[in-house]
C-alpha atoms as a PDB file:
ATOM      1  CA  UNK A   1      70.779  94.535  97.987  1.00  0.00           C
ATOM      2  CA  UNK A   2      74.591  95.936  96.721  1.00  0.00           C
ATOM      3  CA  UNK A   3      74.420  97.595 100.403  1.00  0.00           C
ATOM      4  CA  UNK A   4      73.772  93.693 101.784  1.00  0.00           C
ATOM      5  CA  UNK A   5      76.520  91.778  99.352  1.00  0.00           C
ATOM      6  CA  UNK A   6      79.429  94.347  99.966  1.00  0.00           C
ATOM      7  CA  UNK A   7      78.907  93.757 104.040  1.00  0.00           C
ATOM      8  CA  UNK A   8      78.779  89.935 103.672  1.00  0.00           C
ATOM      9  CA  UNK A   9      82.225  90.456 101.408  1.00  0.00           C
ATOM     10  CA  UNK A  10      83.994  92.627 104.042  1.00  0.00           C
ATOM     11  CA  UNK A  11      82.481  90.686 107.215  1.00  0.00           C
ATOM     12  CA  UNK A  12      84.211  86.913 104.896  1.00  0.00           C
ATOM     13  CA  UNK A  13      86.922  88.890 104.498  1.00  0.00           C
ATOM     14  CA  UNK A  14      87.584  90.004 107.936  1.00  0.00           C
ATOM     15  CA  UNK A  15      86.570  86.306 108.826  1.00  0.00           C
ATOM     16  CA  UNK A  16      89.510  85.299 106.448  1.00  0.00           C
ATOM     17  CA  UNK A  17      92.022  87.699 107.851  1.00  0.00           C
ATOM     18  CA  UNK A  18      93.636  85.339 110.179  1.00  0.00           C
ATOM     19  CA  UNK A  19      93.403  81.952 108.278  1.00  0.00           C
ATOM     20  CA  UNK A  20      95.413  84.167 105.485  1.00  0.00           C
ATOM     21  CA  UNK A  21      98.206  85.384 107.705  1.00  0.00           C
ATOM     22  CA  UNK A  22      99.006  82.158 109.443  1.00  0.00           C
ATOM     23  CA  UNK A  23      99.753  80.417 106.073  1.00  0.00           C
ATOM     24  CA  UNK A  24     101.544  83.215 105.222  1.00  0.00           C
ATOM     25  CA  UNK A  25     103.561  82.924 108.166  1.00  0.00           C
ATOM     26  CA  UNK A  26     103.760  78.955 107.640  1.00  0.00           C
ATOM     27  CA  UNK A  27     104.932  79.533 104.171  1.00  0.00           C
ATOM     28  CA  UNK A  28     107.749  81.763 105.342  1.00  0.00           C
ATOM     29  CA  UNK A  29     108.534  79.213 108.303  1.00  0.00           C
ATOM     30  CA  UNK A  30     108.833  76.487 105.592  1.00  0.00           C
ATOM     31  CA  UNK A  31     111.381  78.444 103.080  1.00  0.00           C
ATOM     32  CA  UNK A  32     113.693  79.652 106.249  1.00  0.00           C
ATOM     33  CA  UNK A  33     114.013  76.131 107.351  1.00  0.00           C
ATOM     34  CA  UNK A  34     114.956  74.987 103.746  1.00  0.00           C
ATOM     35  CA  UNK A  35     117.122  77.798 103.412  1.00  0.00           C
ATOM     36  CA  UNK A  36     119.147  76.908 106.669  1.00  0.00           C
ATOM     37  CA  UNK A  37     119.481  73.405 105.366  1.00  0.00           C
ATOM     38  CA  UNK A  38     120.758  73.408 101.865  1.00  0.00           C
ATOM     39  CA  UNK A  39     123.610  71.734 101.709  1.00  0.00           C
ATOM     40  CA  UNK A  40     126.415  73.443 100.387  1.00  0.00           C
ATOM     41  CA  UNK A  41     129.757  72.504  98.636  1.00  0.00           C
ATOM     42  CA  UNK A  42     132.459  71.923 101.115  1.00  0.00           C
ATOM     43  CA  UNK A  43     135.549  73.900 100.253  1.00  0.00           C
ATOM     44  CA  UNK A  44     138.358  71.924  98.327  1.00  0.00           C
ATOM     45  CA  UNK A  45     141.742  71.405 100.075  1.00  0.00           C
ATOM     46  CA  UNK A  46     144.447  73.726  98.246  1.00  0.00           C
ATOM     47  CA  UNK A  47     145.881  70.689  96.459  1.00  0.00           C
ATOM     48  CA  UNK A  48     143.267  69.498  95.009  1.00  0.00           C
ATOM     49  CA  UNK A  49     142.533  73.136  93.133  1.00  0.00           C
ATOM     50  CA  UNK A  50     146.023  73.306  92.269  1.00  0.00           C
ATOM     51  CA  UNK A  51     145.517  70.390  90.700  1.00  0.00           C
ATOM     52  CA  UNK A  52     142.484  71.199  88.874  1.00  0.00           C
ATOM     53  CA  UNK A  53     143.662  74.501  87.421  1.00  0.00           C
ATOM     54  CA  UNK A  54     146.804  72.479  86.094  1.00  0.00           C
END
């Protein structure tokens, strides 16, 4: 019977193998495409940080 449930795990897990790595692989997909996309703060013209340190 233990013999019986620890095949059915590692024959679902096996099954699950693939299904697991693709949403990996989604999720990673996902955060590089944010990443590239953030919008970041355009640099200030010199006279307008003189200004601000004055």
């Amino acid at each position: 019977m233990q013999q019986t449930m620890t095949q059915d795990n590692a024959i679902t897990a096996r099954q699950l193998r693939p299904v697991v790595i693709t949403v990996v692989a989604a999720k990673l997909a996902v955060f590089a495409l944010l990443m590239t996309t953030i919008n970041l703060q355009a640099p200030m013209p010199v006279a307008i940080e003189m200004a601000a340190v004055r």
